[in-house]
Protein backbone atom coordinates (compact mmCIF):
# COMPACT_ATOMS: atom_id res chain seq x y z
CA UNK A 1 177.61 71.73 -10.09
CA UNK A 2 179.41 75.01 -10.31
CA UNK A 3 182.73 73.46 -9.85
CA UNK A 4 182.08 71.52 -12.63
CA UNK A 5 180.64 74.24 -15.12
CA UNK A 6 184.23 76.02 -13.63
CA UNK A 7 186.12 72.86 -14.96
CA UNK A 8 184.71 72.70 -18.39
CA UNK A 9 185.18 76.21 -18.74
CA UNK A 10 188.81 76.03 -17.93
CA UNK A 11 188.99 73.39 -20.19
CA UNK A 12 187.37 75.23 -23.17
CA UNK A 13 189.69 77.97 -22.65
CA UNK A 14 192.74 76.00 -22.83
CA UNK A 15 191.89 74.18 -26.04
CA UNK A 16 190.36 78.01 -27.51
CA UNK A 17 193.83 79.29 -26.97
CA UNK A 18 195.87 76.06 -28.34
CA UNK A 19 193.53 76.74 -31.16
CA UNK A 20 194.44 80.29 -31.78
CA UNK A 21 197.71 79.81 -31.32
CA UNK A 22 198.02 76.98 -33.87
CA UNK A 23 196.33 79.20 -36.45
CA UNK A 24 198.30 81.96 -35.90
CA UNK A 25 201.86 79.47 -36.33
CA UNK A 26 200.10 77.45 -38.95
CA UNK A 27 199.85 80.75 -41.09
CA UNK A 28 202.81 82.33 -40.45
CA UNK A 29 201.14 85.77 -39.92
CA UNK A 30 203.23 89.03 -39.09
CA UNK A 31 203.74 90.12 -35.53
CA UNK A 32 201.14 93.02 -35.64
CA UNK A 33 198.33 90.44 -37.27
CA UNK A 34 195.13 90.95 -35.69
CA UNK A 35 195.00 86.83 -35.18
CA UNK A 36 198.58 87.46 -33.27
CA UNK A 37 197.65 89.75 -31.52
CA UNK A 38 194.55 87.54 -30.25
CA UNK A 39 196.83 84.87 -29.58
CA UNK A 40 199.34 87.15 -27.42
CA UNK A 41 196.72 88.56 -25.46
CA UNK A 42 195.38 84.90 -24.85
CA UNK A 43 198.92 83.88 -23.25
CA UNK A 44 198.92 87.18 -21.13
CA UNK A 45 194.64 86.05 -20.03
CA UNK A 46 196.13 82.64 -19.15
CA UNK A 47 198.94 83.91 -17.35
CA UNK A 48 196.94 86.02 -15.02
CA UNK A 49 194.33 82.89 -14.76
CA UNK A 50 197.23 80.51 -13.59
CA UNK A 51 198.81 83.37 -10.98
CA UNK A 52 194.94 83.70 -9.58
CA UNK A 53 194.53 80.16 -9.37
CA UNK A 54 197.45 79.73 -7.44
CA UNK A 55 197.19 82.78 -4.92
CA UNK A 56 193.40 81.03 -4.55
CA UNK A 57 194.51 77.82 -3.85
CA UNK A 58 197.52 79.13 -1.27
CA UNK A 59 194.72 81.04 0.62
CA UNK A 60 192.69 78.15 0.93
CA UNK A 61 195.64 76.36 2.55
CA UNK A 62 196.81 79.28 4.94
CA UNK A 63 192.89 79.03 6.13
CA UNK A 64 192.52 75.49 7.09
C-alpha cells in the first residue's frame, strides 16, 4: 500500500506543478511574481526529486 500512496503522490505533484506553471505562462506575470517564483522553485523540488529517484533506484541495482 505505501508504494501506491508513493505513486499517487508523485502523480499529484507532477500535475500541481504543470498547474502552476501554466498559470504562471497563462498570465504572463513578471519574473519576480510571487506565482513565478512558486513555479521556479517547483522545477528546482522536481529536479532534486528526479536526481533522488535515480541515485535510489541505482543503489537498488548495485545491491542485488
Amino acid at each position: 500500500m505505501p508504494n501506491k500512496l508513493d505513486a499517487l503522490l508523485g502523480c499529484l505533484k507532477v500535475q500541481q506543478r504543470t498547474l502552476i506553471l501554466a498559470m504562471a505562462e497563462r498570465d504572463g506575470l513578471p519574473a519576480g511574481s510571487a506565482l513565478r517564483q512558486v513555479a521556479e522553485l517547483e522545477n528546482v523540488i522536481a529536479a532534486f526529486e528526479a536526481v533522488a529517484a535515480e541515485d535510489t533506484a541505482r543503489d537498488h541495482l548495485s545491491k542485488s
